[in-house]
PDB file of N, CA and C in Angstrom:
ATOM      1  N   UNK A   1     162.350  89.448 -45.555  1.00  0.00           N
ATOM      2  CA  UNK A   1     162.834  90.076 -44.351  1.00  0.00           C
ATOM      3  C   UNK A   1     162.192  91.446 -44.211  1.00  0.00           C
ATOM      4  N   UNK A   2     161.810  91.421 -42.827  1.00  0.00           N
ATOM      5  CA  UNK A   2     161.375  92.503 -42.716  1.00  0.00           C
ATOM      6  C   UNK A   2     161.815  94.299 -42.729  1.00  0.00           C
ATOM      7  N   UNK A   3     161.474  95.298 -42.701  1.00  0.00           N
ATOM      8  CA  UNK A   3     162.576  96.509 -43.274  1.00  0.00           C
ATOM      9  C   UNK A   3     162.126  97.301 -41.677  1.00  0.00           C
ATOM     10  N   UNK A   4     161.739  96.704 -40.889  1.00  0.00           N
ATOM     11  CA  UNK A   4     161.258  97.277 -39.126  1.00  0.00           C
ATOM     12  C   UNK A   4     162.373  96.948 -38.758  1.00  0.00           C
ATOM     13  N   UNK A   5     163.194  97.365 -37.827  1.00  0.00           N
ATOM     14  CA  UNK A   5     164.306  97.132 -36.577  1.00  0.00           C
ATOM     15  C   UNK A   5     163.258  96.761 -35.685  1.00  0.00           C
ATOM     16  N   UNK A   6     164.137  95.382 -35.117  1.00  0.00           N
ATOM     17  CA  UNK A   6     163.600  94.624 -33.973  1.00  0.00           C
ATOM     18  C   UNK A   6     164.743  94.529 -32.865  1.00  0.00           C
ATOM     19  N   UNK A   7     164.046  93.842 -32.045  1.00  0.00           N
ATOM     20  CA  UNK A   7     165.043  94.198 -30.573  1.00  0.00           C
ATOM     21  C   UNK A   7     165.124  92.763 -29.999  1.00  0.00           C
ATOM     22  N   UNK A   8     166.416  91.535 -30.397  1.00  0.00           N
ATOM     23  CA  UNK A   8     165.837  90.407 -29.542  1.00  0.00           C
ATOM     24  C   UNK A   8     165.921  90.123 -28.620  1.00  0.00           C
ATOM     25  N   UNK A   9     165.841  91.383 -27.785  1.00  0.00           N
ATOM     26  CA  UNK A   9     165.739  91.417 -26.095  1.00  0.00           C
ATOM     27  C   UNK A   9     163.708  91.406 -26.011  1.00  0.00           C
ATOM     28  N   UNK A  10     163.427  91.653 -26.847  1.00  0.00           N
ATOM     29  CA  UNK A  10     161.971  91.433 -26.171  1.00  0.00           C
ATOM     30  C   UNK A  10     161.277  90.088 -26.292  1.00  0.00           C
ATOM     31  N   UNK A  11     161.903  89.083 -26.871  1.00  0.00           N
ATOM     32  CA  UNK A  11     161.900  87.644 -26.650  1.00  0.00           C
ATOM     33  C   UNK A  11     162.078  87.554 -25.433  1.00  0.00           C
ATOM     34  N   UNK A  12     163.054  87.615 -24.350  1.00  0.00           N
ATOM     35  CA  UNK A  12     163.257  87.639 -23.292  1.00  0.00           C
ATOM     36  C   UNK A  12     162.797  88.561 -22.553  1.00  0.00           C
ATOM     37  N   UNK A  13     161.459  89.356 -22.817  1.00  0.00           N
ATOM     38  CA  UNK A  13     160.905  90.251 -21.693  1.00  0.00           C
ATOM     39  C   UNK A  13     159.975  89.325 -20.734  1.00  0.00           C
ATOM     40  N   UNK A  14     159.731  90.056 -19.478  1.00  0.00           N
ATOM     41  CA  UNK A  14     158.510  88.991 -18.900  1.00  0.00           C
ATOM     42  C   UNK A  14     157.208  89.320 -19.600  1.00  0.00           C
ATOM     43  N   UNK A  15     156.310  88.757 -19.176  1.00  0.00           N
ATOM     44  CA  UNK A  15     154.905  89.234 -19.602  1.00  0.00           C
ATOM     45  C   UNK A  15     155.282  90.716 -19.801  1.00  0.00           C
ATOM     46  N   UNK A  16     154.334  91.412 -20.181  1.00  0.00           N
ATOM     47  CA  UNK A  16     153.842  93.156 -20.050  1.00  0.00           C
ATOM     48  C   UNK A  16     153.296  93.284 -18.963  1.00  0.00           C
ATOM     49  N   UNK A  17     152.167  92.411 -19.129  1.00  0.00           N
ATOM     50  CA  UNK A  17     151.186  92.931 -18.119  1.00  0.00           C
ATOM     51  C   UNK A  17     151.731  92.746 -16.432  1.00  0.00           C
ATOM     52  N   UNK A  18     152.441  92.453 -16.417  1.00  0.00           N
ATOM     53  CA  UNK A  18     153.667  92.105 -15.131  1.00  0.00           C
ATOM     54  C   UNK A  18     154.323  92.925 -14.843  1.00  0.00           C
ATOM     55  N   UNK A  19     154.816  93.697 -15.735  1.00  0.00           N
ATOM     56  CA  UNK A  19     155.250  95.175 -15.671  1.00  0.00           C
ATOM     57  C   UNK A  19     154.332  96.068 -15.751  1.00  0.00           C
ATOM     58  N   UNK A  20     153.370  96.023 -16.206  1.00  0.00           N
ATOM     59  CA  UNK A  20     152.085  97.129 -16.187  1.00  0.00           C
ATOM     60  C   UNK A  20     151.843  97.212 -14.580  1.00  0.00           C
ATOM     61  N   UNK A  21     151.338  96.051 -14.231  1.00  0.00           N
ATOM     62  CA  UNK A  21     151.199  96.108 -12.782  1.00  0.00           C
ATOM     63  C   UNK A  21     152.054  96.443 -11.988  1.00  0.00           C
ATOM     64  N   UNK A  22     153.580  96.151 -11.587  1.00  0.00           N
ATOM     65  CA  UNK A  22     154.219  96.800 -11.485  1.00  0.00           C
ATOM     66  C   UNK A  22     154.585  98.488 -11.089  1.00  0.00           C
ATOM     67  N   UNK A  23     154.570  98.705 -12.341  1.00  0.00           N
ATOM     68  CA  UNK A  23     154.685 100.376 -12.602  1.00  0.00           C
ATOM     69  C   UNK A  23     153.355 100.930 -11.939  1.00  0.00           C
ATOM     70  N   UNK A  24     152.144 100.259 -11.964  1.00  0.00           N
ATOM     71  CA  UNK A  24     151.079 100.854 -11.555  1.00  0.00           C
ATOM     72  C   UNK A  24     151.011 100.951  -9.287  1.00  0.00           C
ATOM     73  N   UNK A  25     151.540  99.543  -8.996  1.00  0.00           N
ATOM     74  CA  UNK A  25     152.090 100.007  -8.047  1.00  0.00           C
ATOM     75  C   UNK A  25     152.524 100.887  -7.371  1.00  0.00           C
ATOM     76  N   UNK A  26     153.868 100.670  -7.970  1.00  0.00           N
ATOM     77  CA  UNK A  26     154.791 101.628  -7.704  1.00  0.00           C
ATOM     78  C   UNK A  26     154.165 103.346  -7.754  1.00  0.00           C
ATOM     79  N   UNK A  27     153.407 103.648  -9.203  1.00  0.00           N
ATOM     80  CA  UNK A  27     152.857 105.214  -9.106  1.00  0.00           C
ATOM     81  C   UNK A  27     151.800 105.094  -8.643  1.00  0.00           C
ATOM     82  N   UNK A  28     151.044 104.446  -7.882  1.00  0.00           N
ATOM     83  CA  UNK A  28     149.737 104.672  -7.242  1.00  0.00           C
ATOM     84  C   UNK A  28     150.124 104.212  -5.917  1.00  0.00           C
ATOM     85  N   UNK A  29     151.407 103.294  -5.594  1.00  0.00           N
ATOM     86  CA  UNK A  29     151.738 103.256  -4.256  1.00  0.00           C
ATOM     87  C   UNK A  29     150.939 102.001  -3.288  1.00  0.00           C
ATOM     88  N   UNK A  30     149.802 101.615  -4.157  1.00  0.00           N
ATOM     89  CA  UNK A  30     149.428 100.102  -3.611  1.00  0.00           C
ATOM     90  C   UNK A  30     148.589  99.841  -4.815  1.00  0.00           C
ATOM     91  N   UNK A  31     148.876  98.201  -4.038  1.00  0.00           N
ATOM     92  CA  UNK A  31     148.171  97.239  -5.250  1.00  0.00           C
ATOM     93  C   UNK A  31     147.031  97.855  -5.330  1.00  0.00           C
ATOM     94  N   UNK A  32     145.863  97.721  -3.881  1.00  0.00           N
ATOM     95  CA  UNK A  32     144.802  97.741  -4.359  1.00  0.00           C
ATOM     96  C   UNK A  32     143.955  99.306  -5.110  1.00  0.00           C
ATOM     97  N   UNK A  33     144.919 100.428  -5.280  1.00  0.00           N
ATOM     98  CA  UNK A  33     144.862 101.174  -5.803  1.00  0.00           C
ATOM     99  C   UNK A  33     145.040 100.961  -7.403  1.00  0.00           C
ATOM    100  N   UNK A  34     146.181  99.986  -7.687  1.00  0.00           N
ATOM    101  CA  UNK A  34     146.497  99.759  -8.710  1.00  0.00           C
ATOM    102  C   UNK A  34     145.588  98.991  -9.446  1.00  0.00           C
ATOM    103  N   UNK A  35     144.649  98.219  -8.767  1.00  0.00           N
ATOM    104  CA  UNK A  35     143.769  97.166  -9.165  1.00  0.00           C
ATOM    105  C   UNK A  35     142.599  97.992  -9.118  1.00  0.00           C
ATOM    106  N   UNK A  36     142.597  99.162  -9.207  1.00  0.00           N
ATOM    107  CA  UNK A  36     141.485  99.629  -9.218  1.00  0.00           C
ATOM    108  C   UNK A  36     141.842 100.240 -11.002  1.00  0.00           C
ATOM    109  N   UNK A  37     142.938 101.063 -11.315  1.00  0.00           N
ATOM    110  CA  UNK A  37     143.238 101.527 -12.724  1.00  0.00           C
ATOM    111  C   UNK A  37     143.249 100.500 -13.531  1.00  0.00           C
ATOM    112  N   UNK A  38     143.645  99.189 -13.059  1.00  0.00           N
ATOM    113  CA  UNK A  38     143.790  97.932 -14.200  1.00  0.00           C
ATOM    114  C   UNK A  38     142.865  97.181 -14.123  1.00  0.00           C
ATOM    115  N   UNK A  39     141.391  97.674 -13.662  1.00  0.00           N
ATOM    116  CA  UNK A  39     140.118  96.244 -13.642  1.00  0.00           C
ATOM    117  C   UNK A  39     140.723  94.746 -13.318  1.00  0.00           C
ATOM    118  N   UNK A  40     141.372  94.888 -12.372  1.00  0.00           N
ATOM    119  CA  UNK A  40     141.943  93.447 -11.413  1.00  0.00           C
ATOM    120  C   UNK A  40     141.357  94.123 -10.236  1.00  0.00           C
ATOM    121  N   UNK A  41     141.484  92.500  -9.690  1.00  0.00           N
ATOM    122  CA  UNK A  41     141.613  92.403  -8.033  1.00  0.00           C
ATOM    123  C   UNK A  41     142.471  92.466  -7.354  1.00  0.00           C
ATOM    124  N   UNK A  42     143.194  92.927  -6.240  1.00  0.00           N
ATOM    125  CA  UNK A  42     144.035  93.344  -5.860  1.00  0.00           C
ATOM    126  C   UNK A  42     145.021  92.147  -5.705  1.00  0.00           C
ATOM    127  N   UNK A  43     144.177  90.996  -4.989  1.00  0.00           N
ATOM    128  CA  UNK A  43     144.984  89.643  -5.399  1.00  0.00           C
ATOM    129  C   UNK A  43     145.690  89.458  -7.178  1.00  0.00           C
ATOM    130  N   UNK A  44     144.924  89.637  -7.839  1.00  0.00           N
ATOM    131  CA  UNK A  44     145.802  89.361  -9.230  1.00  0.00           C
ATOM    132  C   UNK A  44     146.826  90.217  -9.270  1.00  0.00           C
ATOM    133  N   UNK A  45     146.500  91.454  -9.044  1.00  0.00           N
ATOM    134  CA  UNK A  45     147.677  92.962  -9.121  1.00  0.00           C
ATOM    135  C   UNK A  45     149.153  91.956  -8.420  1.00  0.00           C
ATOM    136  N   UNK A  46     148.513  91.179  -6.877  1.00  0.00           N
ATOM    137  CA  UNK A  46     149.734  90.510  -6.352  1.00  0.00           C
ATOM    138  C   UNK A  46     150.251  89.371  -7.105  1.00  0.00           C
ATOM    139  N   UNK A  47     149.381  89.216  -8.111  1.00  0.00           N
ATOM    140  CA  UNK A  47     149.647  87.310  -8.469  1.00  0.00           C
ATOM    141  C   UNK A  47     150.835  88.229  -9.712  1.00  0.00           C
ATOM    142  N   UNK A  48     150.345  89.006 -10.174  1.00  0.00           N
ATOM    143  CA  UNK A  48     151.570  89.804 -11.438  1.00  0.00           C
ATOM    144  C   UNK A  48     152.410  90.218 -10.779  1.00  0.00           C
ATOM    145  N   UNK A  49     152.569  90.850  -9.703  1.00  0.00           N
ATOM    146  CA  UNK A  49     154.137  90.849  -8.918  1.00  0.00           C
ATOM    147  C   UNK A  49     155.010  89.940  -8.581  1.00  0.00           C
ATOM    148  N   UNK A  50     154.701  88.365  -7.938  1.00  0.00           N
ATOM    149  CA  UNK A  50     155.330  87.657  -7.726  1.00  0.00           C
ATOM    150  C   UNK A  50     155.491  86.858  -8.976  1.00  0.00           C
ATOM    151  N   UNK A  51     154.532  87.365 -10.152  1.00  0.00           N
ATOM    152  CA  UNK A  51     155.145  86.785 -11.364  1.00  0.00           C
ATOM    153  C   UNK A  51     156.278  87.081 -12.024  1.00  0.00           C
ATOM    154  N   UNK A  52     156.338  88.561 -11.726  1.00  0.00           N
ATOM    155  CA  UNK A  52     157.232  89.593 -12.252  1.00  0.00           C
ATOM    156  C   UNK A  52     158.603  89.090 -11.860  1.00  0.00           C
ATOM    157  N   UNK A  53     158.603  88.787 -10.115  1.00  0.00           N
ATOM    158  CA  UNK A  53     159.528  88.487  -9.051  1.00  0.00           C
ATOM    159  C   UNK A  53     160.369  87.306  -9.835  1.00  0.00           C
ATOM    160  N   UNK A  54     159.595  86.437  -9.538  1.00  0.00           N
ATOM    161  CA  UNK A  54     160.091  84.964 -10.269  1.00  0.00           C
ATOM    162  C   UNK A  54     160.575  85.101 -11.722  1.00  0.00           C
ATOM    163  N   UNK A  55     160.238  85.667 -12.306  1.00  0.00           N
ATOM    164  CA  UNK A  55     160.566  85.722 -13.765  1.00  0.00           C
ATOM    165  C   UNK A  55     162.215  87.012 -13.884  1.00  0.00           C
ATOM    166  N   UNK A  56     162.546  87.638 -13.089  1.00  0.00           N
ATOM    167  CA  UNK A  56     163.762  88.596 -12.644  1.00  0.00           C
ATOM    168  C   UNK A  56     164.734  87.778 -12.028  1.00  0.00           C
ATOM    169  N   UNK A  57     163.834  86.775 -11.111  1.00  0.00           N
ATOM    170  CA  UNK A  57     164.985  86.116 -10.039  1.00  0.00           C
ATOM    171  C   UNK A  57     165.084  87.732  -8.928  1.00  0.00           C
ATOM    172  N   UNK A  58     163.938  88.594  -8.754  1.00  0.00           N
ATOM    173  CA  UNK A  58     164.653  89.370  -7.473  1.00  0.00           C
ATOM    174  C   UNK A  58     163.358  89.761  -6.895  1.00  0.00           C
ATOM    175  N   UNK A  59     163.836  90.422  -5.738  1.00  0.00           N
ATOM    176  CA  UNK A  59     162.826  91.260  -5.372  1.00  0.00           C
ATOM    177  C   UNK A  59     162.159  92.295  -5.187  1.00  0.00           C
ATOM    178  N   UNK A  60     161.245  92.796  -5.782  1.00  0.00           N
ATOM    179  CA  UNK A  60     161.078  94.370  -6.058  1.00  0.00           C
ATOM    180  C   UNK A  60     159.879  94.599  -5.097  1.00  0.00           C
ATOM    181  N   UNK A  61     159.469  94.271  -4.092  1.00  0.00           N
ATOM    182  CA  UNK A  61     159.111  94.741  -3.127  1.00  0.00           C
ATOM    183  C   UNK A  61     159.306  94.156  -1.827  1.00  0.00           C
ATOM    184  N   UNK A  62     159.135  94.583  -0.568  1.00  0.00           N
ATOM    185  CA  UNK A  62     159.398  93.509   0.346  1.00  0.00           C
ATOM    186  C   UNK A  62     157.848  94.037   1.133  1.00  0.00           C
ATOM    187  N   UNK A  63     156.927  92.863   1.459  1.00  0.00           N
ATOM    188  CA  UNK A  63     156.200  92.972   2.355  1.00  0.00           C
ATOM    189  C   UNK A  63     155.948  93.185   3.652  1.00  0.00           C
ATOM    190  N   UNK A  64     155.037  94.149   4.167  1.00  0.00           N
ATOM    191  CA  UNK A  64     154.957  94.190   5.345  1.00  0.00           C
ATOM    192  C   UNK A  64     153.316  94.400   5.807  1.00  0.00           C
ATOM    193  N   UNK A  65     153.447  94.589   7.489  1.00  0.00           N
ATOM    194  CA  UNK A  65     151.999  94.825   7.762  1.00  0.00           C
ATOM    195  C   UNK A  65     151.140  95.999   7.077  1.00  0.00           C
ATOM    196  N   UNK A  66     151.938  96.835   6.794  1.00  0.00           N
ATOM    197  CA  UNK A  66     152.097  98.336   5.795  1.00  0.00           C
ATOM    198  C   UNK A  66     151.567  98.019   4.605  1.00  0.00           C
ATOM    199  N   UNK A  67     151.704  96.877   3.885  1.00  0.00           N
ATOM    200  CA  UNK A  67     151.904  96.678   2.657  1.00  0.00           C
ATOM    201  C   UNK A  67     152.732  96.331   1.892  1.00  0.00           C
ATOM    202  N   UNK A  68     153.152  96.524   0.385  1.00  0.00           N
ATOM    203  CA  UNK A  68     153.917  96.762  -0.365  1.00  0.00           C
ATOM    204  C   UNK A  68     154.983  97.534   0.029  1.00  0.00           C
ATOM    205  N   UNK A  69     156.318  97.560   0.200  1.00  0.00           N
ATOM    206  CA  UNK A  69     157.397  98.628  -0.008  1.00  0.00           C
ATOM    207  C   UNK A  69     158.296  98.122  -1.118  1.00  0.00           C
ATOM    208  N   UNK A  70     158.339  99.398  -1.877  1.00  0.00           N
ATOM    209  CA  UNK A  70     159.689  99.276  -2.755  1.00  0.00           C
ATOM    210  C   UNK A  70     160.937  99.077  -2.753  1.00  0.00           C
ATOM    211  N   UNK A  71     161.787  97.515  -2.718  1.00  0.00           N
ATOM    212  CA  UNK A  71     162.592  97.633  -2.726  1.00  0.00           C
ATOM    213  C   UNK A  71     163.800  98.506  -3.197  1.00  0.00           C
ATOM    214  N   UNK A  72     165.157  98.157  -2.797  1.00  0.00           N
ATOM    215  CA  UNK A  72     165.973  99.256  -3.750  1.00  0.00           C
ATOM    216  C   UNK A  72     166.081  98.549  -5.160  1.00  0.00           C
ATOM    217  N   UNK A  73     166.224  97.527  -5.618  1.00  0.00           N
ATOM    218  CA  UNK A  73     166.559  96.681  -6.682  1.00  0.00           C
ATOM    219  C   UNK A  73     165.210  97.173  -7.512  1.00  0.00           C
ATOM    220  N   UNK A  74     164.001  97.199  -6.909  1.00  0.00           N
ATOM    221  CA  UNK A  74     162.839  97.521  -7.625  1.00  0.00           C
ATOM    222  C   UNK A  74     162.623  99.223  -8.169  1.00  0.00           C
ATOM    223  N   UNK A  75     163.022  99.687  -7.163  1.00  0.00           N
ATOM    224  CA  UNK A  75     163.251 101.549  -7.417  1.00  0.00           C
ATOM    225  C   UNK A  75     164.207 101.501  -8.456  1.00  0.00           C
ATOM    226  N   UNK A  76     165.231 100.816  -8.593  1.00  0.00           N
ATOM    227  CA  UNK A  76     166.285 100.862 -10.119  1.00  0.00           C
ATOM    228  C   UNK A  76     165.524 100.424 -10.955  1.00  0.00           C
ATOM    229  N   UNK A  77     164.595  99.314 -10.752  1.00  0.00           N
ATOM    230  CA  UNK A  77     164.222  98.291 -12.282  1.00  0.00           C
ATOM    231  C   UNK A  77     163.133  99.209 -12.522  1.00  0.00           C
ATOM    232  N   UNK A  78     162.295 100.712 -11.844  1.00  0.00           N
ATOM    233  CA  UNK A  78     161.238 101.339 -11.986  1.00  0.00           C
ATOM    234  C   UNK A  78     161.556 102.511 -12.809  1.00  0.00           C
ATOM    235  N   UNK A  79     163.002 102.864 -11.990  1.00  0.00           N
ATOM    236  CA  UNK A  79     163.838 103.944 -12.877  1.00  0.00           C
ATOM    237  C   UNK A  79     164.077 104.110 -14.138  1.00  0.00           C
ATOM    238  N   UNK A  80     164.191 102.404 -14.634  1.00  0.00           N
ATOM    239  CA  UNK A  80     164.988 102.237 -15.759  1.00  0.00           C
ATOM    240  C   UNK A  80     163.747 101.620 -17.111  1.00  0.00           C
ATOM    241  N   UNK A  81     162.720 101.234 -16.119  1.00  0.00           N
ATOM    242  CA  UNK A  81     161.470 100.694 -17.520  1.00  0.00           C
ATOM    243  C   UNK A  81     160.477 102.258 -17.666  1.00  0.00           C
ATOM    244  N   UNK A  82     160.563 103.147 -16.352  1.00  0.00           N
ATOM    245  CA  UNK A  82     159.801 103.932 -16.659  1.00  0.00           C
ATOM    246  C   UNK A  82     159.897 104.890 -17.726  1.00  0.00           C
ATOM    247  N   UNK A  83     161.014 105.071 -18.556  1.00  0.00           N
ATOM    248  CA  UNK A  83     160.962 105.725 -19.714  1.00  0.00           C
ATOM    249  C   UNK A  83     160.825 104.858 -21.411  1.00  0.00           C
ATOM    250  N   UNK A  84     160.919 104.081 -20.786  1.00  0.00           N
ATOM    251  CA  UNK A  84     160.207 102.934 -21.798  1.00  0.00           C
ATOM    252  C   UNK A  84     158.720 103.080 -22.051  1.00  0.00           C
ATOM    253  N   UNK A  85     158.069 102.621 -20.931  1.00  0.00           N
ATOM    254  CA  UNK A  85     156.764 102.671 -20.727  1.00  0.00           C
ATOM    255  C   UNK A  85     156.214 103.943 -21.374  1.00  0.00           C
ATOM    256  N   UNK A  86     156.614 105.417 -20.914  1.00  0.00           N
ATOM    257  CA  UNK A  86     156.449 106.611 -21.339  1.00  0.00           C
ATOM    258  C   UNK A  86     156.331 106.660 -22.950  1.00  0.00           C
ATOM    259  N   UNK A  87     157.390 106.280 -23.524  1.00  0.00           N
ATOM    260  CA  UNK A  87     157.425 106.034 -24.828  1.00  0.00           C
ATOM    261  C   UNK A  87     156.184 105.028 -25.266  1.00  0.00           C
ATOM    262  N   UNK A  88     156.687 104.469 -24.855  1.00  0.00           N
ATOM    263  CA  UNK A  88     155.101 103.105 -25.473  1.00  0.00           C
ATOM    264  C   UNK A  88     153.742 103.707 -25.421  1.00  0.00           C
ATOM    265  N   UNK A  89     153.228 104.817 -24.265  1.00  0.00           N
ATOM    266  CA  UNK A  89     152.171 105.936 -23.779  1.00  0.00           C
ATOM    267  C   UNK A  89     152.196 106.286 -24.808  1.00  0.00           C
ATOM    268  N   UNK A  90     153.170 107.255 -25.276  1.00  0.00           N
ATOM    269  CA  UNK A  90     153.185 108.169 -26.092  1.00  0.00           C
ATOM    270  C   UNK A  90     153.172 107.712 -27.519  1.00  0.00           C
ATOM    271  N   UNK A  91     153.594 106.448 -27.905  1.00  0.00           N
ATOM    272  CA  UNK A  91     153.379 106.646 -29.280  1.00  0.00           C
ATOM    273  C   UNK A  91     151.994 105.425 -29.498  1.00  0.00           C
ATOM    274  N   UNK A  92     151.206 105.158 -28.820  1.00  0.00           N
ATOM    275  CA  UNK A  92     150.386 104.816 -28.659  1.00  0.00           C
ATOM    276  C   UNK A  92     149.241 106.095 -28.728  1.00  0.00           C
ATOM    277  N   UNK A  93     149.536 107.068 -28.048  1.00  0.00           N
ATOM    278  CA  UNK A  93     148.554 108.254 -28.438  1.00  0.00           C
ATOM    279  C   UNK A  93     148.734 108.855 -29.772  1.00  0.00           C
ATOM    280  N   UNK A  94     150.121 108.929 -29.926  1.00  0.00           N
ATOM    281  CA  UNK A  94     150.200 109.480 -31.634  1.00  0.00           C
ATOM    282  C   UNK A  94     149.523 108.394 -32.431  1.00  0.00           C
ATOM    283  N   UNK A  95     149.304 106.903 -32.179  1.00  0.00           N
ATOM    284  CA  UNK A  95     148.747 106.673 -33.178  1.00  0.00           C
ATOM    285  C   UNK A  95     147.250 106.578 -33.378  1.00  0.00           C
ATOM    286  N   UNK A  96     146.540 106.772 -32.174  1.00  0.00           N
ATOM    287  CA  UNK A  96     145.043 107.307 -31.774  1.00  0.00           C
ATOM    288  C   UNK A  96     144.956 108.786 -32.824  1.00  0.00           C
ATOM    289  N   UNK A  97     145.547 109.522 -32.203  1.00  0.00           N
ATOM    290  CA  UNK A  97     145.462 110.853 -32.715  1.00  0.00           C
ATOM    291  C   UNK A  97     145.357 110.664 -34.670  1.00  0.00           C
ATOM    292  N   UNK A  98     146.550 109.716 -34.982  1.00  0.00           N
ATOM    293  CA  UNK A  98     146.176 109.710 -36.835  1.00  0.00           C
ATOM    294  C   UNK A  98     145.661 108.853 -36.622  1.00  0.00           C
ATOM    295  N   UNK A  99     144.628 108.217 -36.327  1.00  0.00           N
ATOM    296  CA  UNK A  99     143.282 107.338 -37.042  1.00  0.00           C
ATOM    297  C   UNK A  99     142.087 108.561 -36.414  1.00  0.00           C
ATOM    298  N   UNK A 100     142.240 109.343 -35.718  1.00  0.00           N
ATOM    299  CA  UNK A 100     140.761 110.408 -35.276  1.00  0.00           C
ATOM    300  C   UNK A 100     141.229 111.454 -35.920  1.00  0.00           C
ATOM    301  N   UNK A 101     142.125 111.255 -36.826  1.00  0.00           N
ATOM    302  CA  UNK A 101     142.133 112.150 -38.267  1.00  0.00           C
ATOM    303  C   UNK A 101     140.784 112.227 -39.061  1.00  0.00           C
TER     304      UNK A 101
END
């Protein structure tokens, strides 16, 4: 047995990269902005949203001629992974930083 704390809520996460896209959305404000930071096409950026969608059961954006808008259900689920994500940033750089030791 292992001596790491695990979480078996991340068995039940969706993809990542579903949430990567996502979040990238949301802070860049369109897909095809977003598909520009994640080397996708703006179509895939969409194919990971409605993956995201389906895999929640909700909707975190609603379409229009505009584009993308953020739902309210999606502004909570953005609220609530974005300090997750932050963390995952961050200790992802601490561990860059000790190997360019």
């Amino acid at each position: 047995m292992s001596s790491y704390s695990t979480c078996d809520a991340v068995v039940r996460l969706p993809p990542l990269s579903t949430i990567l896209a996502f979040a990238m959305v949301v802070r860049l404000g369109s897909a095809r902005r977003a598909a520009g930071e994640l080397a996708l096409t703006p179509s895939a950026v969409s194919h990971q949203i409605a993956k995201l969608e389906a895999s929640l059961g909700a909707k975190l954006f609603s379409r229009s001629p505009r584009g993308l808008e953020l739902t309210a259900l999606g502004a909570t689920y953005y609220q609530e992974i974005s300090g997750a994500l932050c963390s995952l940033a961050e200790a992802t750089e601490n561990l860059r930083s000790l190997v360019l030791r």
